[in-house]
Protein backbone atom coordinates (compact mmCIF):
# COMPACT_ATOMS: atom_id res chain seq x y z
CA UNK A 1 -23.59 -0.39 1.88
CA UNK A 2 -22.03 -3.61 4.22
CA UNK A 3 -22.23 -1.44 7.38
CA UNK A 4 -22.49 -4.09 9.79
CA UNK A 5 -18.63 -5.90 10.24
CA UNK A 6 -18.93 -9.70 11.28
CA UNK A 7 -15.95 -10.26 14.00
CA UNK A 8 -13.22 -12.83 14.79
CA UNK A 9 -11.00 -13.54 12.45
CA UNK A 10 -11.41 -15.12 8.40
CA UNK A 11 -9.49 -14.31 5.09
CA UNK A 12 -10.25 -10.25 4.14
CA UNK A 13 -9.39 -8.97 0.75
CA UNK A 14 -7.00 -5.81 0.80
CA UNK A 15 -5.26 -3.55 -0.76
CA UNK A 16 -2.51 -1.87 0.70
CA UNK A 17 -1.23 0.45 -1.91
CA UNK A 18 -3.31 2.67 -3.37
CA UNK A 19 -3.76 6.98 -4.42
CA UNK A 20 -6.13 9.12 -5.05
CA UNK A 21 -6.74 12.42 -6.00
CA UNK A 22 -5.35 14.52 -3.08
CA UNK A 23 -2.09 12.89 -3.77
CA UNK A 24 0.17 16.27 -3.94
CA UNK A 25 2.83 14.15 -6.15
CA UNK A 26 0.41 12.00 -8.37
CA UNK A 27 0.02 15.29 -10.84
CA UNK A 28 -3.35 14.37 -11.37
CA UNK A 29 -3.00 11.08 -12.55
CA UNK A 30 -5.63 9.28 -9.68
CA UNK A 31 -8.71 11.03 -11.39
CA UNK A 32 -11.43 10.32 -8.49
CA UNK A 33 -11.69 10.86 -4.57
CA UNK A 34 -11.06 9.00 -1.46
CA UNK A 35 -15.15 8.46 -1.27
CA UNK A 36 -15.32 7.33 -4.75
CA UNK A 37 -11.93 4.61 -4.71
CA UNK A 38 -13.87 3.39 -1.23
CA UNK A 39 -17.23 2.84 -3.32
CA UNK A 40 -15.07 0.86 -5.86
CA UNK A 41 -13.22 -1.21 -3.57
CA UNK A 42 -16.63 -2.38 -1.79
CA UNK A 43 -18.39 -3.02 -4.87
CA UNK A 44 -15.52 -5.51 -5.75
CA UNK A 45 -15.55 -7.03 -2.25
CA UNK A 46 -12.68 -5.73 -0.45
CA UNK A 47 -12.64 -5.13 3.31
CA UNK A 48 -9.32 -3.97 3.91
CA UNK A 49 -7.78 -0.30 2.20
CA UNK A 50 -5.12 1.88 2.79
CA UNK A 51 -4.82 5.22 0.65
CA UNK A 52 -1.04 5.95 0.90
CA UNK A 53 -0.74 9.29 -0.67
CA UNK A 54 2.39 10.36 -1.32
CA UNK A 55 4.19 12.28 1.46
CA UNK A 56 0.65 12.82 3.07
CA UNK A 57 -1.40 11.21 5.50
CA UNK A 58 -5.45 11.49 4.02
CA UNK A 59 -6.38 9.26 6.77
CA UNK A 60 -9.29 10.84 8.94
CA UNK A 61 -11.91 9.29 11.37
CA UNK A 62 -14.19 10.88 9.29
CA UNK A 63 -12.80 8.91 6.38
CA UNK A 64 -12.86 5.65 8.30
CA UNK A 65 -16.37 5.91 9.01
CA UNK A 66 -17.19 6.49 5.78
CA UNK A 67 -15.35 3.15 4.91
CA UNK A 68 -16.43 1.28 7.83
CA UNK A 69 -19.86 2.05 6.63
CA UNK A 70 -18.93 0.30 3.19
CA UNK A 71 -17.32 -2.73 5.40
CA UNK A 72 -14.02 -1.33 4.82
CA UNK A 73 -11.19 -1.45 7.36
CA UNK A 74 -9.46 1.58 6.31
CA UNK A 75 -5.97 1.82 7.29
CA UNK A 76 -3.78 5.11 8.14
CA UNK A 77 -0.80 5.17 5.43
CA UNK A 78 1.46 6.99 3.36
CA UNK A 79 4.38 6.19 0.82
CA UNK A 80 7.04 8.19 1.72
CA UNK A 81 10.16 9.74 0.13
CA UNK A 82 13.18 8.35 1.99
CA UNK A 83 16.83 8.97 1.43
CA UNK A 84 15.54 12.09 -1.42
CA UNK A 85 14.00 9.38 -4.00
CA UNK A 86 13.33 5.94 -2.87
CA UNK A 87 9.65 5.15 -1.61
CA UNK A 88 8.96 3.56 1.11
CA UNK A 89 4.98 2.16 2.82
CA UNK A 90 4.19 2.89 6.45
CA UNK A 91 1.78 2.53 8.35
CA UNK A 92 0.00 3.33 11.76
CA UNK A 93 2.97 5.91 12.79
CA UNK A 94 1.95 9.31 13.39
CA UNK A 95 4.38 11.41 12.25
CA UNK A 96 4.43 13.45 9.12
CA UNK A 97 7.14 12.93 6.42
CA UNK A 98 9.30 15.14 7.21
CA UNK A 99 10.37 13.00 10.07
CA UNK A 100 10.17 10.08 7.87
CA UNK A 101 12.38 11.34 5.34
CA UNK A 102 15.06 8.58 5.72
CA UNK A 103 15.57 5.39 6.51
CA UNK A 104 17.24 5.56 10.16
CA UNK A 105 14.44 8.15 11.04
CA UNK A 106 12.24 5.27 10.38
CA UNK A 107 13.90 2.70 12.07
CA UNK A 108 13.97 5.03 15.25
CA UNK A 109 9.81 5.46 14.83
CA UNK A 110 8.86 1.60 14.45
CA UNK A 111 6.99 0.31 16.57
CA UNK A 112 5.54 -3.51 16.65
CA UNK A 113 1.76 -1.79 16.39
CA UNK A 114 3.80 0.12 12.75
CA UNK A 115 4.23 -1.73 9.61
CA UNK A 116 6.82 -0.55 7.10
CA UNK A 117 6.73 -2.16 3.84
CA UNK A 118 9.36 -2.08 0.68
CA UNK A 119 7.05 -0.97 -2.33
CA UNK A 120 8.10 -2.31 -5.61
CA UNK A 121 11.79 -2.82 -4.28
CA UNK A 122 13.88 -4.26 -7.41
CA UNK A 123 12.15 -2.50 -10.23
CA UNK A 124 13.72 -0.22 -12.68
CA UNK A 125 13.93 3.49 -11.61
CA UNK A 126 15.22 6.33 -9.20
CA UNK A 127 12.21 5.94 -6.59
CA UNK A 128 12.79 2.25 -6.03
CA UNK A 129 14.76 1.04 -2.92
CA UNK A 130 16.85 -1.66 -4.34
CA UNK A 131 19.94 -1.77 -2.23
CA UNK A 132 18.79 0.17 0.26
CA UNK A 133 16.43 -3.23 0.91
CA UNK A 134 19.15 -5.54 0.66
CA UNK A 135 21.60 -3.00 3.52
CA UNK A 136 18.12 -3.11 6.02
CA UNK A 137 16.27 -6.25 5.89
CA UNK A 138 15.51 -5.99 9.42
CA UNK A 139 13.56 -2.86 8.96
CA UNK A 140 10.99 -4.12 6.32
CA UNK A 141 8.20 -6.20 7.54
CA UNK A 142 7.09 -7.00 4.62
CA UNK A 143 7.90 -6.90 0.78
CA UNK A 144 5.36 -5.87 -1.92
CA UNK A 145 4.39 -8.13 -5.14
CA UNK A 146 3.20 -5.10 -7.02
CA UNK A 147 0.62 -5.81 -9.76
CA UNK A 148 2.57 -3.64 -12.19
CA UNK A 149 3.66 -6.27 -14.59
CA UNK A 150 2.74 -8.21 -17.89
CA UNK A 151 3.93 -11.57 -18.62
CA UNK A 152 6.79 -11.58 -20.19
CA UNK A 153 8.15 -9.03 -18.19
CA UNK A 154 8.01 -9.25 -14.23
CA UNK A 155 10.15 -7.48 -11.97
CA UNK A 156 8.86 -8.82 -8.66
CA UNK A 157 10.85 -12.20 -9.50
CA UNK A 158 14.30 -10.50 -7.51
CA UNK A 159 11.83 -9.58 -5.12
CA UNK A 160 10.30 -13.19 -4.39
CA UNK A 161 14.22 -14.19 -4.32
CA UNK A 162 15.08 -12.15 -1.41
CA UNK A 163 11.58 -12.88 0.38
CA UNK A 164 12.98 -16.54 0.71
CA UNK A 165 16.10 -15.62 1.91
CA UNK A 166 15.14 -13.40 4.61
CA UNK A 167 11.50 -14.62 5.36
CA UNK A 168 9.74 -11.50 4.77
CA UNK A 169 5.84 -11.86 4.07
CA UNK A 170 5.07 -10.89 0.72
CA UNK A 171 2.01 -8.28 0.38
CA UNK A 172 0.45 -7.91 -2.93
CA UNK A 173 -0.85 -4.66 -4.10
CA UNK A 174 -1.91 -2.82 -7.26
CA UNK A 175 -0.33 0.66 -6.61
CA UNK A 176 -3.66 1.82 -7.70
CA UNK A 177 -3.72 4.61 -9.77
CA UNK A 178 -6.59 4.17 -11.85
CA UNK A 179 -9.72 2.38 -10.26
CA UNK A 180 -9.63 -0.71 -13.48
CA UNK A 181 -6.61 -1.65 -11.59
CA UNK A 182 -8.54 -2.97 -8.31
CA UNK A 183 -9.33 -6.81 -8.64
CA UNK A 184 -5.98 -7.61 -10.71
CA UNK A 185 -3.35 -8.13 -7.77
CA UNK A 186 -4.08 -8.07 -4.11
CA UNK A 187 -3.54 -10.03 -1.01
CA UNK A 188 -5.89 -11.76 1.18
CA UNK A 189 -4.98 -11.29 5.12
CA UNK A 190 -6.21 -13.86 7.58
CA UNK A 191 -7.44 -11.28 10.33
CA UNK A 192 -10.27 -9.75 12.32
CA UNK A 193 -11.14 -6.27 10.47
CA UNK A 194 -9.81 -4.02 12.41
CA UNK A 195 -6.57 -1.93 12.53
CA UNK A 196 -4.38 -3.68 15.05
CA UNK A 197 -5.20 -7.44 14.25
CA UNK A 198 -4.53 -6.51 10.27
CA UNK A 199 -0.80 -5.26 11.02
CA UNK A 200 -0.08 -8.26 13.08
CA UNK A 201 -1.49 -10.65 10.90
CA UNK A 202 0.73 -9.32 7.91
CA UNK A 203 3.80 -9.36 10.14
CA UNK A 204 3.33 -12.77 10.79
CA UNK A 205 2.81 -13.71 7.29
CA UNK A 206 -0.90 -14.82 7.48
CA UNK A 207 -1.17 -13.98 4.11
CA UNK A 208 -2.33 -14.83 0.38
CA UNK A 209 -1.72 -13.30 -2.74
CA UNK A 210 -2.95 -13.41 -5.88
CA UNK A 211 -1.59 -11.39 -9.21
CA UNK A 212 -3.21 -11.35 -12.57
CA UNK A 213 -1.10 -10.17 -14.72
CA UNK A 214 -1.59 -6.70 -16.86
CA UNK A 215 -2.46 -6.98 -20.63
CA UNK A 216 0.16 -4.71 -22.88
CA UNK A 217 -2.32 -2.34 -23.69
CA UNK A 218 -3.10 -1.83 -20.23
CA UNK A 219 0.26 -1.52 -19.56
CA UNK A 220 0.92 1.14 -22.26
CA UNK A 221 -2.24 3.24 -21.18
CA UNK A 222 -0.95 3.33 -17.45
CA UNK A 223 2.19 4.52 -18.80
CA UNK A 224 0.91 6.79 -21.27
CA UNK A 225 -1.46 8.48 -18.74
CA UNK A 226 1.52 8.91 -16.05
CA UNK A 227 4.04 10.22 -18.76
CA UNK A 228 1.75 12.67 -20.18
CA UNK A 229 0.65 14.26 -16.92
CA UNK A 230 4.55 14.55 -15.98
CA UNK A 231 5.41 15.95 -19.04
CA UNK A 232 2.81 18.53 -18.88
CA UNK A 233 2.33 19.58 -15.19
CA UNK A 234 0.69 22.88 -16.37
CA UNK A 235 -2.39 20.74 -17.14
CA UNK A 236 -2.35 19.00 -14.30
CA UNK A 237 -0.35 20.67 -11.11
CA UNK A 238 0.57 18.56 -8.08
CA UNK A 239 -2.20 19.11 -5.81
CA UNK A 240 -2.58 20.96 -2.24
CA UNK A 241 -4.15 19.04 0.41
CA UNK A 242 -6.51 20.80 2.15
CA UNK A 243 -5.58 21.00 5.78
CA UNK A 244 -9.03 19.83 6.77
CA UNK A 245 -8.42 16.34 4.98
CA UNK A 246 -5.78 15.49 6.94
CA UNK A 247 -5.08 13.56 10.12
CA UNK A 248 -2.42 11.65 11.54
CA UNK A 249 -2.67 7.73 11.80
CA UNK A 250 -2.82 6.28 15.49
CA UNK A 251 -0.95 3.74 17.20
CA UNK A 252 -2.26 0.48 18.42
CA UNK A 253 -1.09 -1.63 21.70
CA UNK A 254 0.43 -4.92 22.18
CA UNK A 255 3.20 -7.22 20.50
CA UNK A 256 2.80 -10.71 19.16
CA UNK A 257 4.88 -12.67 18.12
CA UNK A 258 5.96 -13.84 14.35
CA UNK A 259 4.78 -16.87 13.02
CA UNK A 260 6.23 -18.70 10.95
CA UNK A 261 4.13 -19.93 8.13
CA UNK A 262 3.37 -17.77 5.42
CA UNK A 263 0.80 -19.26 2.39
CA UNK A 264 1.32 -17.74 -1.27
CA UNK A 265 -0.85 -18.41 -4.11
CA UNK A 266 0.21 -16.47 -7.35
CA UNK A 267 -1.60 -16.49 -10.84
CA UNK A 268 0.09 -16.87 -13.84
């Protein structure tokens, strides 16, 4: 265990997307807990972790004790559905999804100690904002690089267009849904570990990231895995939270304001 955090501020490793197996909508794809992703994230040297269930907040004090006590900063997240199919990241606001459920009701719940992030924005599919990005850039803080791709085939390129344009910080993430996912794509945040200094520091753009990209067998067995347990949801039923594992994120304090540098660093 790395129990005891060093302070001030230096480059953490984090990832910002990532499910497990309370996620009521993953249909039992994420095959291990909260506890054991934690373990897994430590052991590969990250100090920054949000699990952002679907729909549902997992976040606990509990929980981020546990991961403080693995020198994890654990941050309070969830993806939510927003206007009835497109996904959307946000943190540090304590509501549940049902007043998240669109993207006005999230605009009216921002605050500068929130972070609301576009997850894989211009890839193929239903859940994928796309235009709702490009009608309310001034919502998104930040735009995520996921680590879905191979290389000959990367959909975050649109994305990295519309980053320059608008000067949103890029966040990289793995959308983790099995644990040999953790180490290929993730960001490194130039903070102090703890909740407040992390969201600031990402809204500013004190960021790096760095992507490796998938293999096409790992690509194929992600996709395999997902399509199978979708297909057959008798196997493997979306899953109840229990109400015990659940707890509203907190808000944090003060504003600061943006900076304007932002450092990217991505792997071929």
């Amino acid at each position: 265990m790395r129990g005891n955090f060093r302070s001030g501020k230096r480059w953490l490793k984090a990832e910002m997307h990532a499910h497990c197996n309370l996620d009521p909508q993953d249909y039992g794809i994420s095959q291990y807990s909260p506890e054991q992703l934690i373990r897994a994230a430590a052991g590969q040297g990250y100090e920054i972790l949000s699990i952002t269930c679907h729909d549902v907040n997992i976040w606990s004090e509990k929980l981020s004790d546990y991961a403080r006590s693995h020198g994890i900063t654990l941050i309070p997240g969830m993806e939510v559905t927003t206007e009835r199919t497109r996904h959307t990241l946000v943190y540090n606001i304590d509501k549940g999804p049902e007043s998240l459920d669109t993207l006005e009701k999230i605009r009216k719940l921002s605050r500068e100690e929130a972070l609301i992030v576009a997850p894989h924005p211009f890839y193929p599919g239903r859940t994928c904002l796309r235009g709702y990005l490009e009608m309310n850039p001034d919502l998104f803080d930040a735009v995520e690089y996921s680590g879905f791709l191979v290389r000959s085939l990367n959909f975050n390129r649109r994305m990295m267009t519309f980053s320059k344009r608008t000067g949103k910080t890029v966040l990289a993430c793995g959308d983790i849904h099995h644990l040999w996912q953790l180490g290929k794509t993730y960001t490194w945040i130039y903070a102090e570990p703890e909740i407040q200094s992390i969201v600031y520091a990402i809204k500013q753009g004190q960021v790096r990231i760095e992507t490796t990209p998938l293999t096409w067998f790992e690509a194929a067995g992600w996709w395999a895995t997902a399509l199978c347990r979708k297909i057959l949801p008798a196997n493997s039923p979306p899953r109840s939270v229990p109400s015990d594992k659940i707890e509203n994120g907190r808000r944090f304090g003060t504003s600061q304001e943006r900076m304007e540098s932002q450092s990217i660093h991505v792997g071929q």
